[in-house]
PDB file of N, CA and C in Angstrom:
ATOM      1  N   UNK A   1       0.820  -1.189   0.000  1.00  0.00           N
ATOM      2  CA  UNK A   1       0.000   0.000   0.000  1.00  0.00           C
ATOM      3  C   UNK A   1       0.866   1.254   0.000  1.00  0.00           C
ATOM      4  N   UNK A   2       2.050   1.287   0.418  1.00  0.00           N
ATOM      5  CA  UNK A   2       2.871   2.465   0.540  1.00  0.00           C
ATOM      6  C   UNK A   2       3.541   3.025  -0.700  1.00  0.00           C
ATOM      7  N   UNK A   3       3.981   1.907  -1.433  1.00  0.00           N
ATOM      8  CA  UNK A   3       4.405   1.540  -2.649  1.00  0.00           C
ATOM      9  C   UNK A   3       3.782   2.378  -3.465  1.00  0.00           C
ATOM     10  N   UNK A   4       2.123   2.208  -3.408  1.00  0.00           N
ATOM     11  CA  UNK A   4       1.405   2.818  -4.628  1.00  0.00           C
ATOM     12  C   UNK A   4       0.988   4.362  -3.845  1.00  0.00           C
ATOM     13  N   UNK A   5       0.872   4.312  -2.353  1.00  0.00           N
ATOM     14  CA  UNK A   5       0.844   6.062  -2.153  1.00  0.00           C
ATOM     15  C   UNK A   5       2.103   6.716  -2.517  1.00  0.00           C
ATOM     16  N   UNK A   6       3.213   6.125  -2.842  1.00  0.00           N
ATOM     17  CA  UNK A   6       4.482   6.652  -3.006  1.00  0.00           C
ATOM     18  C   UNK A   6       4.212   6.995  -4.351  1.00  0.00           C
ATOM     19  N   UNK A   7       4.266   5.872  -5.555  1.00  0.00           N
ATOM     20  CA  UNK A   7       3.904   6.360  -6.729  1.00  0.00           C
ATOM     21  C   UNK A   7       2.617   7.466  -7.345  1.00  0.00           C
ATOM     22  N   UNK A   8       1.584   7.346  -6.366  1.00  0.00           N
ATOM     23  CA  UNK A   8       0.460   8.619  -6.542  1.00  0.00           C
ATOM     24  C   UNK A   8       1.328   9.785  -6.023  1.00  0.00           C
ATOM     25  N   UNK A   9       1.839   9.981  -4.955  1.00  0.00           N
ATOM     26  CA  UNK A   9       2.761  10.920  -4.986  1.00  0.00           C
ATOM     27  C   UNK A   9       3.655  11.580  -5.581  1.00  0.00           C
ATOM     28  N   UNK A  10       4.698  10.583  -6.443  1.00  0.00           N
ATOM     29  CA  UNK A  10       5.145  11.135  -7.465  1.00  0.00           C
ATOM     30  C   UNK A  10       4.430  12.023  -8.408  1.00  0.00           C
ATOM     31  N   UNK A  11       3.082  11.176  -9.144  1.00  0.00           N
ATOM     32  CA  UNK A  11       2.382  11.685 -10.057  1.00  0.00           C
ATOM     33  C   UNK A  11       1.778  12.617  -9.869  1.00  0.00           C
ATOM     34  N   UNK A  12       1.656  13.288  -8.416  1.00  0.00           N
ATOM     35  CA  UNK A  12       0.752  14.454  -7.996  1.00  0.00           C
ATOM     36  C   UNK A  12       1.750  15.448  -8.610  1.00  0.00           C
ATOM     37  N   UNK A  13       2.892  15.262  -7.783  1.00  0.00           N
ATOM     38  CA  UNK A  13       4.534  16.383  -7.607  1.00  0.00           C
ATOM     39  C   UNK A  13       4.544  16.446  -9.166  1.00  0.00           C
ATOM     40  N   UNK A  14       4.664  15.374 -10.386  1.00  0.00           N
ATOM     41  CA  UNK A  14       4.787  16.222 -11.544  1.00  0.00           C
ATOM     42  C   UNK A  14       4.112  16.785 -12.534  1.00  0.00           C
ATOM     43  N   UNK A  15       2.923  16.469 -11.486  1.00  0.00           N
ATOM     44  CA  UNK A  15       1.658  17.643 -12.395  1.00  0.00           C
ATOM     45  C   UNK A  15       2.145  19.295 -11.710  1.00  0.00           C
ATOM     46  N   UNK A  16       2.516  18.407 -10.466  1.00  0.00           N
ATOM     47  CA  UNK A  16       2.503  20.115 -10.014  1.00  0.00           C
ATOM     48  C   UNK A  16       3.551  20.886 -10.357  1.00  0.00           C
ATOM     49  N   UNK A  17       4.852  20.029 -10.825  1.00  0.00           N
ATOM     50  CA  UNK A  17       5.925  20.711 -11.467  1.00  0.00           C
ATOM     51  C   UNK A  17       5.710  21.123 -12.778  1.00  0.00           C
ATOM     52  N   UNK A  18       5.041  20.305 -13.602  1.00  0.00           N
ATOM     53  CA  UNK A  18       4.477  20.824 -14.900  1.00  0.00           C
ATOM     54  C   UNK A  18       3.700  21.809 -15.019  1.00  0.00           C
ATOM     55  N   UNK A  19       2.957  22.051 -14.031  1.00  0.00           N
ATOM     56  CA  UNK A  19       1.795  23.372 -14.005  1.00  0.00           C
ATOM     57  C   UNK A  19       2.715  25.003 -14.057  1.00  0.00           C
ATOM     58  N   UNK A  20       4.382  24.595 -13.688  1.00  0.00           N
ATOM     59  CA  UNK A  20       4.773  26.016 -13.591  1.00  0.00           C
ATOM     60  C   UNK A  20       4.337  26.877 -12.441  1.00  0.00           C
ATOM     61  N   UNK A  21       4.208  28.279 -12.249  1.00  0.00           N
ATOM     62  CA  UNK A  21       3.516  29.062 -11.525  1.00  0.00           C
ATOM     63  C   UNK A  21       2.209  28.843 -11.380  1.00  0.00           C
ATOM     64  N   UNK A  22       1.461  28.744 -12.214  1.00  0.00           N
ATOM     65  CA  UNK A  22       0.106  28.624 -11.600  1.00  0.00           C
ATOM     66  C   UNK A  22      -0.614  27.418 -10.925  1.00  0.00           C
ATOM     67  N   UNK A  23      -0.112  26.419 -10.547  1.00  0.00           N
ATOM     68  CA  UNK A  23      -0.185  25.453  -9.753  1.00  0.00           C
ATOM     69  C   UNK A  23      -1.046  24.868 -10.504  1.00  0.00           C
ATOM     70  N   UNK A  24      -2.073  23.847  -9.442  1.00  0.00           N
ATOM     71  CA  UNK A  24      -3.601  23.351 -10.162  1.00  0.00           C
ATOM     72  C   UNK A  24      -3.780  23.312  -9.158  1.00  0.00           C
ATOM     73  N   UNK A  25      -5.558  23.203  -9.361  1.00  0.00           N
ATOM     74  CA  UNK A  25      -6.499  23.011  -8.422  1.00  0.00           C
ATOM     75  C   UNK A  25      -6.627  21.883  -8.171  1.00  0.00           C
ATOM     76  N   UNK A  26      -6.981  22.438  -6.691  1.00  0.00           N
ATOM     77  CA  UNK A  26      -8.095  20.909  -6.147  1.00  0.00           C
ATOM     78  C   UNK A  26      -8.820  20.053  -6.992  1.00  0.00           C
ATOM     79  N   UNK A  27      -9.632  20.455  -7.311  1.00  0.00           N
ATOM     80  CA  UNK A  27     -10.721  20.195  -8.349  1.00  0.00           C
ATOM     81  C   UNK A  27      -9.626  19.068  -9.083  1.00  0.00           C
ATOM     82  N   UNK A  28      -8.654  19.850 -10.060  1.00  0.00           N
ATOM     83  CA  UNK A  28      -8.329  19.407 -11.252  1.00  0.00           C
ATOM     84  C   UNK A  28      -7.141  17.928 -10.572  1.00  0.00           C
ATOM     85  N   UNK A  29      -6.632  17.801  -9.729  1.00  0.00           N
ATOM     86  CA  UNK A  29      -5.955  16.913  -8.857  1.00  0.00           C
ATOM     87  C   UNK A  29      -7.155  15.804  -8.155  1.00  0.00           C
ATOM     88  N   UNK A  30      -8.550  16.270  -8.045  1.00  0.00           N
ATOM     89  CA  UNK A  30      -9.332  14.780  -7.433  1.00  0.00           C
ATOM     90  C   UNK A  30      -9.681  14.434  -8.838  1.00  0.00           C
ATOM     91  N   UNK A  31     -10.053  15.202  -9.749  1.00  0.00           N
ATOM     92  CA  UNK A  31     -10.034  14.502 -11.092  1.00  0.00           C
ATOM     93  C   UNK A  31      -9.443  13.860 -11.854  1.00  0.00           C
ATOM     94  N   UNK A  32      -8.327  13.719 -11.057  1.00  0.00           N
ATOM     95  CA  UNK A  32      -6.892  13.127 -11.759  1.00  0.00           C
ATOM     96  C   UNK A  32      -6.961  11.678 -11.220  1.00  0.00           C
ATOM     97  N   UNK A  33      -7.970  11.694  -9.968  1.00  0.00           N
ATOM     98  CA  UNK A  33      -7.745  10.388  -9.169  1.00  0.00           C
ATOM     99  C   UNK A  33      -6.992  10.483  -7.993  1.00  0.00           C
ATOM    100  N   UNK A  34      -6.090  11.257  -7.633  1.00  0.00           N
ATOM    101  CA  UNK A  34      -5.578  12.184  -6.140  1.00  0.00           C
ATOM    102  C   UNK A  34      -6.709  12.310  -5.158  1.00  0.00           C
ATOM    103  N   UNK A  35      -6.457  11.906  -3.897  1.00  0.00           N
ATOM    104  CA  UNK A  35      -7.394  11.441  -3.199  1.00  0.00           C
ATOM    105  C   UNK A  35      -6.883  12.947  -1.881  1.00  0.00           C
ATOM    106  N   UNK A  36      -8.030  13.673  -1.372  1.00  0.00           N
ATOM    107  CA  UNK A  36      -7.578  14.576  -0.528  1.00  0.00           C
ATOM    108  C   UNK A  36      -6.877  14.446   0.554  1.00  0.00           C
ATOM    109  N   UNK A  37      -6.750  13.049   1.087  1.00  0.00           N
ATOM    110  CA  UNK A  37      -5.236  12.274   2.084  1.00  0.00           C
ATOM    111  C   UNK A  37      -4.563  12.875   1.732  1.00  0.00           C
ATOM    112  N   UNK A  38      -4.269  12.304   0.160  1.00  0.00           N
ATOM    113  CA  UNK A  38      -2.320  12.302   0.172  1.00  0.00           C
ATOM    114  C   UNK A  38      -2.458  13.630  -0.598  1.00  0.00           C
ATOM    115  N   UNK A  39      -3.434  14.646  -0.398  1.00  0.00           N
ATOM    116  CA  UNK A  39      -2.962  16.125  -1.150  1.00  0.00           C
ATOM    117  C   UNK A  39      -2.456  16.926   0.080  1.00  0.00           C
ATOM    118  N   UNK A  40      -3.473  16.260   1.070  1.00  0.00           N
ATOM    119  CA  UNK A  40      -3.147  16.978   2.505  1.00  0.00           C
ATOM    120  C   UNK A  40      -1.825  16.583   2.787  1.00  0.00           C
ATOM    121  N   UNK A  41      -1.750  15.349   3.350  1.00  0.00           N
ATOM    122  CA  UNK A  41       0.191  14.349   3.467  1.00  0.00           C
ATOM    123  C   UNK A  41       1.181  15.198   2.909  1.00  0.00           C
ATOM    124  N   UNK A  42       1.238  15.838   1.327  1.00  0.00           N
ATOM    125  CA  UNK A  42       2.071  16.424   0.721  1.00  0.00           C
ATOM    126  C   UNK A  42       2.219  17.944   0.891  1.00  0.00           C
ATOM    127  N   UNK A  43       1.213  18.326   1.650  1.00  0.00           N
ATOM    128  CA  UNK A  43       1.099  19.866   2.127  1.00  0.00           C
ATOM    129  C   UNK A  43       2.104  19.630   3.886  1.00  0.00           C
ATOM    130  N   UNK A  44       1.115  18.702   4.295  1.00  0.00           N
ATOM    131  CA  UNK A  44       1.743  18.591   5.954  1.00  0.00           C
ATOM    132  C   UNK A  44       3.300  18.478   5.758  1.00  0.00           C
ATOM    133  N   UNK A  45       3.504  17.139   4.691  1.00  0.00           N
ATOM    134  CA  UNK A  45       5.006  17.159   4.173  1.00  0.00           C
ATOM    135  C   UNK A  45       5.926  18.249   3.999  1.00  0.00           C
ATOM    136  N   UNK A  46       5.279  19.024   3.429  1.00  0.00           N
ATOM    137  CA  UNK A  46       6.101  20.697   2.955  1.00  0.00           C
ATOM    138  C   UNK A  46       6.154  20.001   0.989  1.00  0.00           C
ATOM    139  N   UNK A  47       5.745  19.485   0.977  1.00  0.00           N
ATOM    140  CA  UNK A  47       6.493  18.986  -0.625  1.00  0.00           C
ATOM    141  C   UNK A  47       5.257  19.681  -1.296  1.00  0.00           C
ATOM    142  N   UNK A  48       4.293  20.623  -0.938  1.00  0.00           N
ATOM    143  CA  UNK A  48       3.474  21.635  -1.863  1.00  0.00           C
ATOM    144  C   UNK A  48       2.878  21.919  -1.436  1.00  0.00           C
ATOM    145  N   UNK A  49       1.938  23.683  -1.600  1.00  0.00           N
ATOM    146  CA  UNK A  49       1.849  24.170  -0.792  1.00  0.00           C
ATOM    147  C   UNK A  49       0.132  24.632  -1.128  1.00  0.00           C
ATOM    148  N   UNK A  50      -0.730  25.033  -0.498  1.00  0.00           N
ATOM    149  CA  UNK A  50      -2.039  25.128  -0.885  1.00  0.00           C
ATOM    150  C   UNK A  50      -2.805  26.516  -0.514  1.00  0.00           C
ATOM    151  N   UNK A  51      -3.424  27.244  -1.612  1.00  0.00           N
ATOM    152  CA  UNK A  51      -3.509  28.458  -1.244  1.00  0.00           C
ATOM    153  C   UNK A  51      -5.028  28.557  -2.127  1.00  0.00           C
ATOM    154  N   UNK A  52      -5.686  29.100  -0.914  1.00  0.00           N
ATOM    155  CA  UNK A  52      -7.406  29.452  -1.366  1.00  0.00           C
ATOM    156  C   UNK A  52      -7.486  30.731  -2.162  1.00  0.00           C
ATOM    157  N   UNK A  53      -7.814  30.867  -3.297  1.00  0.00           N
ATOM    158  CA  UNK A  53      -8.191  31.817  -4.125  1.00  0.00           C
ATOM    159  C   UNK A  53      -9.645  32.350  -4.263  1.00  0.00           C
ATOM    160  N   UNK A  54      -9.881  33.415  -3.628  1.00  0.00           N
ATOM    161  CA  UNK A  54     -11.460  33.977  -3.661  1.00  0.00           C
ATOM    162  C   UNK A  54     -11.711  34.627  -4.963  1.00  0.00           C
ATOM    163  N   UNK A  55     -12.530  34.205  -5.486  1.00  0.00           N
ATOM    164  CA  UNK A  55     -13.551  34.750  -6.641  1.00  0.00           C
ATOM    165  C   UNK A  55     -14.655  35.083  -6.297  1.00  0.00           C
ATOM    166  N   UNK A  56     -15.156  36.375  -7.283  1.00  0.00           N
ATOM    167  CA  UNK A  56     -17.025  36.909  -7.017  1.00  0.00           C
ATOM    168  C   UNK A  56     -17.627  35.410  -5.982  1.00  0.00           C
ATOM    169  N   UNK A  57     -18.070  34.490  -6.714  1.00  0.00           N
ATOM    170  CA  UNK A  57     -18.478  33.817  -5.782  1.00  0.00           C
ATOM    171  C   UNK A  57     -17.908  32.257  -5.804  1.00  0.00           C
ATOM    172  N   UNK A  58     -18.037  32.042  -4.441  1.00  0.00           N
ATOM    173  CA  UNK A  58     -16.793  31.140  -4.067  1.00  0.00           C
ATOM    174  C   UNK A  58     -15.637  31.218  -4.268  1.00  0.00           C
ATOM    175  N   UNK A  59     -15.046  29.954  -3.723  1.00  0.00           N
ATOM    176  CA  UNK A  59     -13.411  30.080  -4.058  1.00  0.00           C
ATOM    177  C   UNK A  59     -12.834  28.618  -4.194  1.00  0.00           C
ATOM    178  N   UNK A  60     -11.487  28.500  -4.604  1.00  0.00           N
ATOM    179  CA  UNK A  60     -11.089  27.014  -5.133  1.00  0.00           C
ATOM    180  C   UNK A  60      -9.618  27.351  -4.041  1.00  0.00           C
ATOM    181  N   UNK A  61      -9.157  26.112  -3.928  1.00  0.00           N
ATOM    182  CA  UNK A  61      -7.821  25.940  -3.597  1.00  0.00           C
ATOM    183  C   UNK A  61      -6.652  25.711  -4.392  1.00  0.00           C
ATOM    184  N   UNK A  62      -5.764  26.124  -4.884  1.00  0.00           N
ATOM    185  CA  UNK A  62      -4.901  25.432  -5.513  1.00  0.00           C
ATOM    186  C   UNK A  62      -3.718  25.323  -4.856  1.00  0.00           C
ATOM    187  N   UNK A  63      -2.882  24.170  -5.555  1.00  0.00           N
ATOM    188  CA  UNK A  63      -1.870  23.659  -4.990  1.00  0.00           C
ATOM    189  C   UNK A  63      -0.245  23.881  -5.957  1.00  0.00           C
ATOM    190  N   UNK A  64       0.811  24.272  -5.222  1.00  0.00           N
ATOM    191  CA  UNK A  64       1.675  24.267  -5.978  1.00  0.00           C
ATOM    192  C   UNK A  64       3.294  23.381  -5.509  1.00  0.00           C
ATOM    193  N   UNK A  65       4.069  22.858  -6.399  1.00  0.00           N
ATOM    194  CA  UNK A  65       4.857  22.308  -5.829  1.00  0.00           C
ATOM    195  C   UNK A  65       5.610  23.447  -4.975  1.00  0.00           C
ATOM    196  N   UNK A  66       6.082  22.933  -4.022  1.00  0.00           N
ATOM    197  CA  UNK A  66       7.938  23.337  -3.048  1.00  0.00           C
ATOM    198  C   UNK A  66       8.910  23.782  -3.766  1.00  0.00           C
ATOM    199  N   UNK A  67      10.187  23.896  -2.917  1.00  0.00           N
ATOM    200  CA  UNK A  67      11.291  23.627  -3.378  1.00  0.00           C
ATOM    201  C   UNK A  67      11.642  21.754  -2.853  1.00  0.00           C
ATOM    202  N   UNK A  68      11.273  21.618  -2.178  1.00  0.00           N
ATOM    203  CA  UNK A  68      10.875  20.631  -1.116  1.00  0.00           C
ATOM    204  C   UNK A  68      10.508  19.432  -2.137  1.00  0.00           C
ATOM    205  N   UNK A  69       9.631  19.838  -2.619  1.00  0.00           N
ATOM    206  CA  UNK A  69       8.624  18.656  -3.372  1.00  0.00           C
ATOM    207  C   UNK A  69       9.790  18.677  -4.661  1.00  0.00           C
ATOM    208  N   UNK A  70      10.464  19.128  -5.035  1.00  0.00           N
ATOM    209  CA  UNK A  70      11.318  19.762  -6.509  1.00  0.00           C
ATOM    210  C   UNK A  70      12.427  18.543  -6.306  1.00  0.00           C
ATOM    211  N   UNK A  71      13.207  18.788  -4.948  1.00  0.00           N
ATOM    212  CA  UNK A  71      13.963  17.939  -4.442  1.00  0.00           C
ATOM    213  C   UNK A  71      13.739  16.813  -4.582  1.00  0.00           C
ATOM    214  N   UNK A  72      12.234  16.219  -4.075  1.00  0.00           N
ATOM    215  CA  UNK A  72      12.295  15.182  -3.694  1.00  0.00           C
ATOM    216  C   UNK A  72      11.314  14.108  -4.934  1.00  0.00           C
ATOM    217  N   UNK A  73      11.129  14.887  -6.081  1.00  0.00           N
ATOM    218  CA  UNK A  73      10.921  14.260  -7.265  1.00  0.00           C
ATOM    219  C   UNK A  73      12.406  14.138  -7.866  1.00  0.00           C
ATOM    220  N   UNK A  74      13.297  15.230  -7.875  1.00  0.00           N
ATOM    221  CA  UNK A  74      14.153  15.025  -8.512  1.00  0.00           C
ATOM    222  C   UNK A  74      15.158  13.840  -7.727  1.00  0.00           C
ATOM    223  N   UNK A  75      15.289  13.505  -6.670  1.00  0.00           N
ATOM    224  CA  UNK A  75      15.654  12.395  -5.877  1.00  0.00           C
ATOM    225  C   UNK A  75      15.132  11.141  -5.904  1.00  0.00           C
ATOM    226  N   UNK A  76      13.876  11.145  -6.603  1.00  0.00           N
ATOM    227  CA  UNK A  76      12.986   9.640  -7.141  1.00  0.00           C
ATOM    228  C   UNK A  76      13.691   9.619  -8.590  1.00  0.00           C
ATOM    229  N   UNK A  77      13.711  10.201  -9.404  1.00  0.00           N
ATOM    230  CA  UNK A  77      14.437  10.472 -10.653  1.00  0.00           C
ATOM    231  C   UNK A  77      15.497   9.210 -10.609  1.00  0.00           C
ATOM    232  N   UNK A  78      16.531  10.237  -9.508  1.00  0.00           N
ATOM    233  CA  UNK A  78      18.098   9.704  -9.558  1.00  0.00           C
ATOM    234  C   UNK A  78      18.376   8.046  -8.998  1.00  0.00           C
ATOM    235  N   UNK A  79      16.930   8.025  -8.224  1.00  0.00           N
ATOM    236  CA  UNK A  79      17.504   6.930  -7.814  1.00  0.00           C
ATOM    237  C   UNK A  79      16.780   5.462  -9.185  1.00  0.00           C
ATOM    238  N   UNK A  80      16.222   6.161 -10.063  1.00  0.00           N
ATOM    239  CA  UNK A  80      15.882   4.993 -10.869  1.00  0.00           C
ATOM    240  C   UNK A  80      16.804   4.533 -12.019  1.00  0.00           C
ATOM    241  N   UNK A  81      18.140   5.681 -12.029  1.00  0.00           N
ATOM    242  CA  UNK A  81      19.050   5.750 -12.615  1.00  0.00           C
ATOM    243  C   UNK A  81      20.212   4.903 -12.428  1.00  0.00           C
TER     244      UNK A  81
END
């Protein structure tokens, strides 16, 4: 079971590295199949960081990688090398 939260983890970190500056949303991360555990786990972690954006009405969260989370994809990388 750790195995595959490890690998959903990865796959969260390089959406979120791919997103650049503007991170992604919540939304667009449970749609991915990212389960709000391990979005929270990776915030508590420090490996990305989550910031509520208010609009006219309502608001969304989005999430962006670390330096933290940068590291520690690029450290899954090296070690498959």
């Amino acid at each position: 079971m750790a195995a595959q939260s490890a690998t959903h983890q990865r796959r969260a970190l390089e959406l979120l590295a791919a997103s650049a500056k503007q991170g992604c949303t919540e939304a667009f991360l449970l749609a991915h199949g990212f389960t709000l555990d391990l979005l929270t786990d990776m915030v508590r972690a420090g490996l990305a960081t989550a910031q509520i954006e208010r609009a006219r009405a309502g608001g969304q969260t989005r999430l962006h990688i670390t330096d933290a989370g940068r590291r520690a994809l690029r450290g899954k990388r090296d070690a498959e090398y």
